[in-house]
Protein backbone atom coordinates (compact mmCIF):
# COMPACT_ATOMS: atom_id res chain seq x y z
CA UNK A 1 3.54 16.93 -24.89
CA UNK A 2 2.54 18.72 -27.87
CA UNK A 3 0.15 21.11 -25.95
CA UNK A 4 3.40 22.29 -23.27
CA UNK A 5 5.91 22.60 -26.38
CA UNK A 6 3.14 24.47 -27.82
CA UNK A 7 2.82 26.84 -24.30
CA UNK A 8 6.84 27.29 -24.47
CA UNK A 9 6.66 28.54 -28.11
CA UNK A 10 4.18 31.16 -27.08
CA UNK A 11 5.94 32.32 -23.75
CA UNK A 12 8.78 32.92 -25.81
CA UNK A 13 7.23 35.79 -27.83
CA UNK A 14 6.11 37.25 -24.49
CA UNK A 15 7.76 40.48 -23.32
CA UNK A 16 10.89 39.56 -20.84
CA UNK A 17 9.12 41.64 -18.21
CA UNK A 18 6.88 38.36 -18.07
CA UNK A 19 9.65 36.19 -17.73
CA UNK A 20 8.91 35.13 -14.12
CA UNK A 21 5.69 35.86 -14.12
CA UNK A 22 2.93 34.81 -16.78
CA UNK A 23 5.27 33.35 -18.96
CA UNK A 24 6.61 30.99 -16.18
CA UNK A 25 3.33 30.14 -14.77
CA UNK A 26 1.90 29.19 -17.99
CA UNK A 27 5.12 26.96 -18.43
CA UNK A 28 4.72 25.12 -15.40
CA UNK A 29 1.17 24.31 -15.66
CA UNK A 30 1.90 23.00 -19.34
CA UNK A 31 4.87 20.80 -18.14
CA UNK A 32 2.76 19.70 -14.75
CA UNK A 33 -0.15 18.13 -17.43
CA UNK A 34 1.79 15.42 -19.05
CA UNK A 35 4.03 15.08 -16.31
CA UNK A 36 1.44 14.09 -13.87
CA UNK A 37 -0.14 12.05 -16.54
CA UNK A 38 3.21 9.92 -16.77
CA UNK A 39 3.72 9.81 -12.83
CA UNK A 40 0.23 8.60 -12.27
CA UNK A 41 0.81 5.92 -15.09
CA UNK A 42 4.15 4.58 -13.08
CA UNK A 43 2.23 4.17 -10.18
CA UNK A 44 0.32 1.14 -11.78
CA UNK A 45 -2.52 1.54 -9.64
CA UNK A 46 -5.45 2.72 -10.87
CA UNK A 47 -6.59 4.28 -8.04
CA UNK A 48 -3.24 6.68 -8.12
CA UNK A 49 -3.44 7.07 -11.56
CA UNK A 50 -6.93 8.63 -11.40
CA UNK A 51 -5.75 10.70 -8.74
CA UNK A 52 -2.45 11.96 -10.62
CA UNK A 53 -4.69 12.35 -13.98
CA UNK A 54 -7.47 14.66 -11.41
CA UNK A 55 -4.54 17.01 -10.89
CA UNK A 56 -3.26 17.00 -14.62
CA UNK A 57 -6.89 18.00 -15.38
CA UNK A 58 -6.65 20.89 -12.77
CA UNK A 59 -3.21 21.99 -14.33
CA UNK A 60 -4.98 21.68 -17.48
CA UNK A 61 -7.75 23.91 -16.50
CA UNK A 62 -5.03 26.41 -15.27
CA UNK A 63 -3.10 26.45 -18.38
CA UNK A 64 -6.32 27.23 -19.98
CA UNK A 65 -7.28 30.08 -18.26
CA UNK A 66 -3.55 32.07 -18.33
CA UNK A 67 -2.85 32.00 -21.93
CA UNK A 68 -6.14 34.20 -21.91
CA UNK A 69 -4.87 36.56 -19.58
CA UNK A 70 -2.01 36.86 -22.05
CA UNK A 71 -3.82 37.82 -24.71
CA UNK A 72 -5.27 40.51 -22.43
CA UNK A 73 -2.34 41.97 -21.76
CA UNK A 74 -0.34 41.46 -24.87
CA UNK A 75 -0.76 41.04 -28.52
CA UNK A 76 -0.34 37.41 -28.50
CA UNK A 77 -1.99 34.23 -30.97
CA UNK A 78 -3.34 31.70 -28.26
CA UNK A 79 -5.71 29.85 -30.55
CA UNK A 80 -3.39 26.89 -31.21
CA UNK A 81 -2.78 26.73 -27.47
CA UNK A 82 -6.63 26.84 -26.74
CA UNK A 83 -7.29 24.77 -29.49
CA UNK A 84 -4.61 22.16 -28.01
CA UNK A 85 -6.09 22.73 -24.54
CA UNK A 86 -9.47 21.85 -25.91
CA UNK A 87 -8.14 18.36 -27.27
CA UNK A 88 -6.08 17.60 -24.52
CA UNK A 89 -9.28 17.95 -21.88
CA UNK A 90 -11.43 16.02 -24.34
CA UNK A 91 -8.99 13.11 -24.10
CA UNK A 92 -8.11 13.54 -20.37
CA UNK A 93 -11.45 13.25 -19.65
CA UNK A 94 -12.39 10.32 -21.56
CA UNK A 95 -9.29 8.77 -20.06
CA UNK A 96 -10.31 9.57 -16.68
CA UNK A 97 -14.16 8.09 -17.41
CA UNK A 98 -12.62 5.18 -18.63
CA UNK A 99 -10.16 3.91 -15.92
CA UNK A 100 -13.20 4.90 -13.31
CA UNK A 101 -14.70 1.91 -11.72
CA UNK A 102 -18.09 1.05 -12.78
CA UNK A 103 -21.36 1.16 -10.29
CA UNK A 104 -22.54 -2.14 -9.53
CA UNK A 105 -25.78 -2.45 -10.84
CA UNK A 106 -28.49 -3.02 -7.77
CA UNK A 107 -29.46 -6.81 -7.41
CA UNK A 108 -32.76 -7.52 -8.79
């Protein structure tokens, strides 16, 4: 939640010309992280809820790779959205290793 208020706060120094462009695409990728996160969690089955935390990681990976193109293109501070990206995969990924099932281990 913090990372997509975060995203917002920077869109919103954008140039309006990015309005419905960048600036929108970078706030729907930071909204669809948590929100998948929550939708997969309501599904109380683990096997959904890896599968709805896969696509927040891919919305995740998106919002980390926009706010870059930003800074391209305008004169814009994305370090404390890439450093909240950074923490936000680091814990979506230990979430994700976590709920995965475990390999048997072969019978001896």
């Amino acid at each position: 939640m913090e990372l997509a208020e975060c995203c917002y706060r920077l869109t919103a120094i954008l140039p309006p010309s990015e309005l419905y462009g960048l600036a929108s695409q970078i706030r729907r990728s930071a909204v669809s992280v948590p929100a998948n996160i929550a939708e997969g969690h309501g599904r109380l089955n683990r096997k959904d809820y890896l599968r709805y935390l896969s696509i927040a990681r891919g919305s995740l990976s998106e919002l980390q790779t926009l706010p870059m193109l930003g800074s391209r293109l305008h004169p814009i501070d994305t370090a404390p959205a890439d450093a909240l990206a950074d923490q936000t995969a680091r814990m979506l990924n230990t979430l994700i290793k976590h709920l995965r099932p475990t390999p048997n281990p072969p019978d001896p």
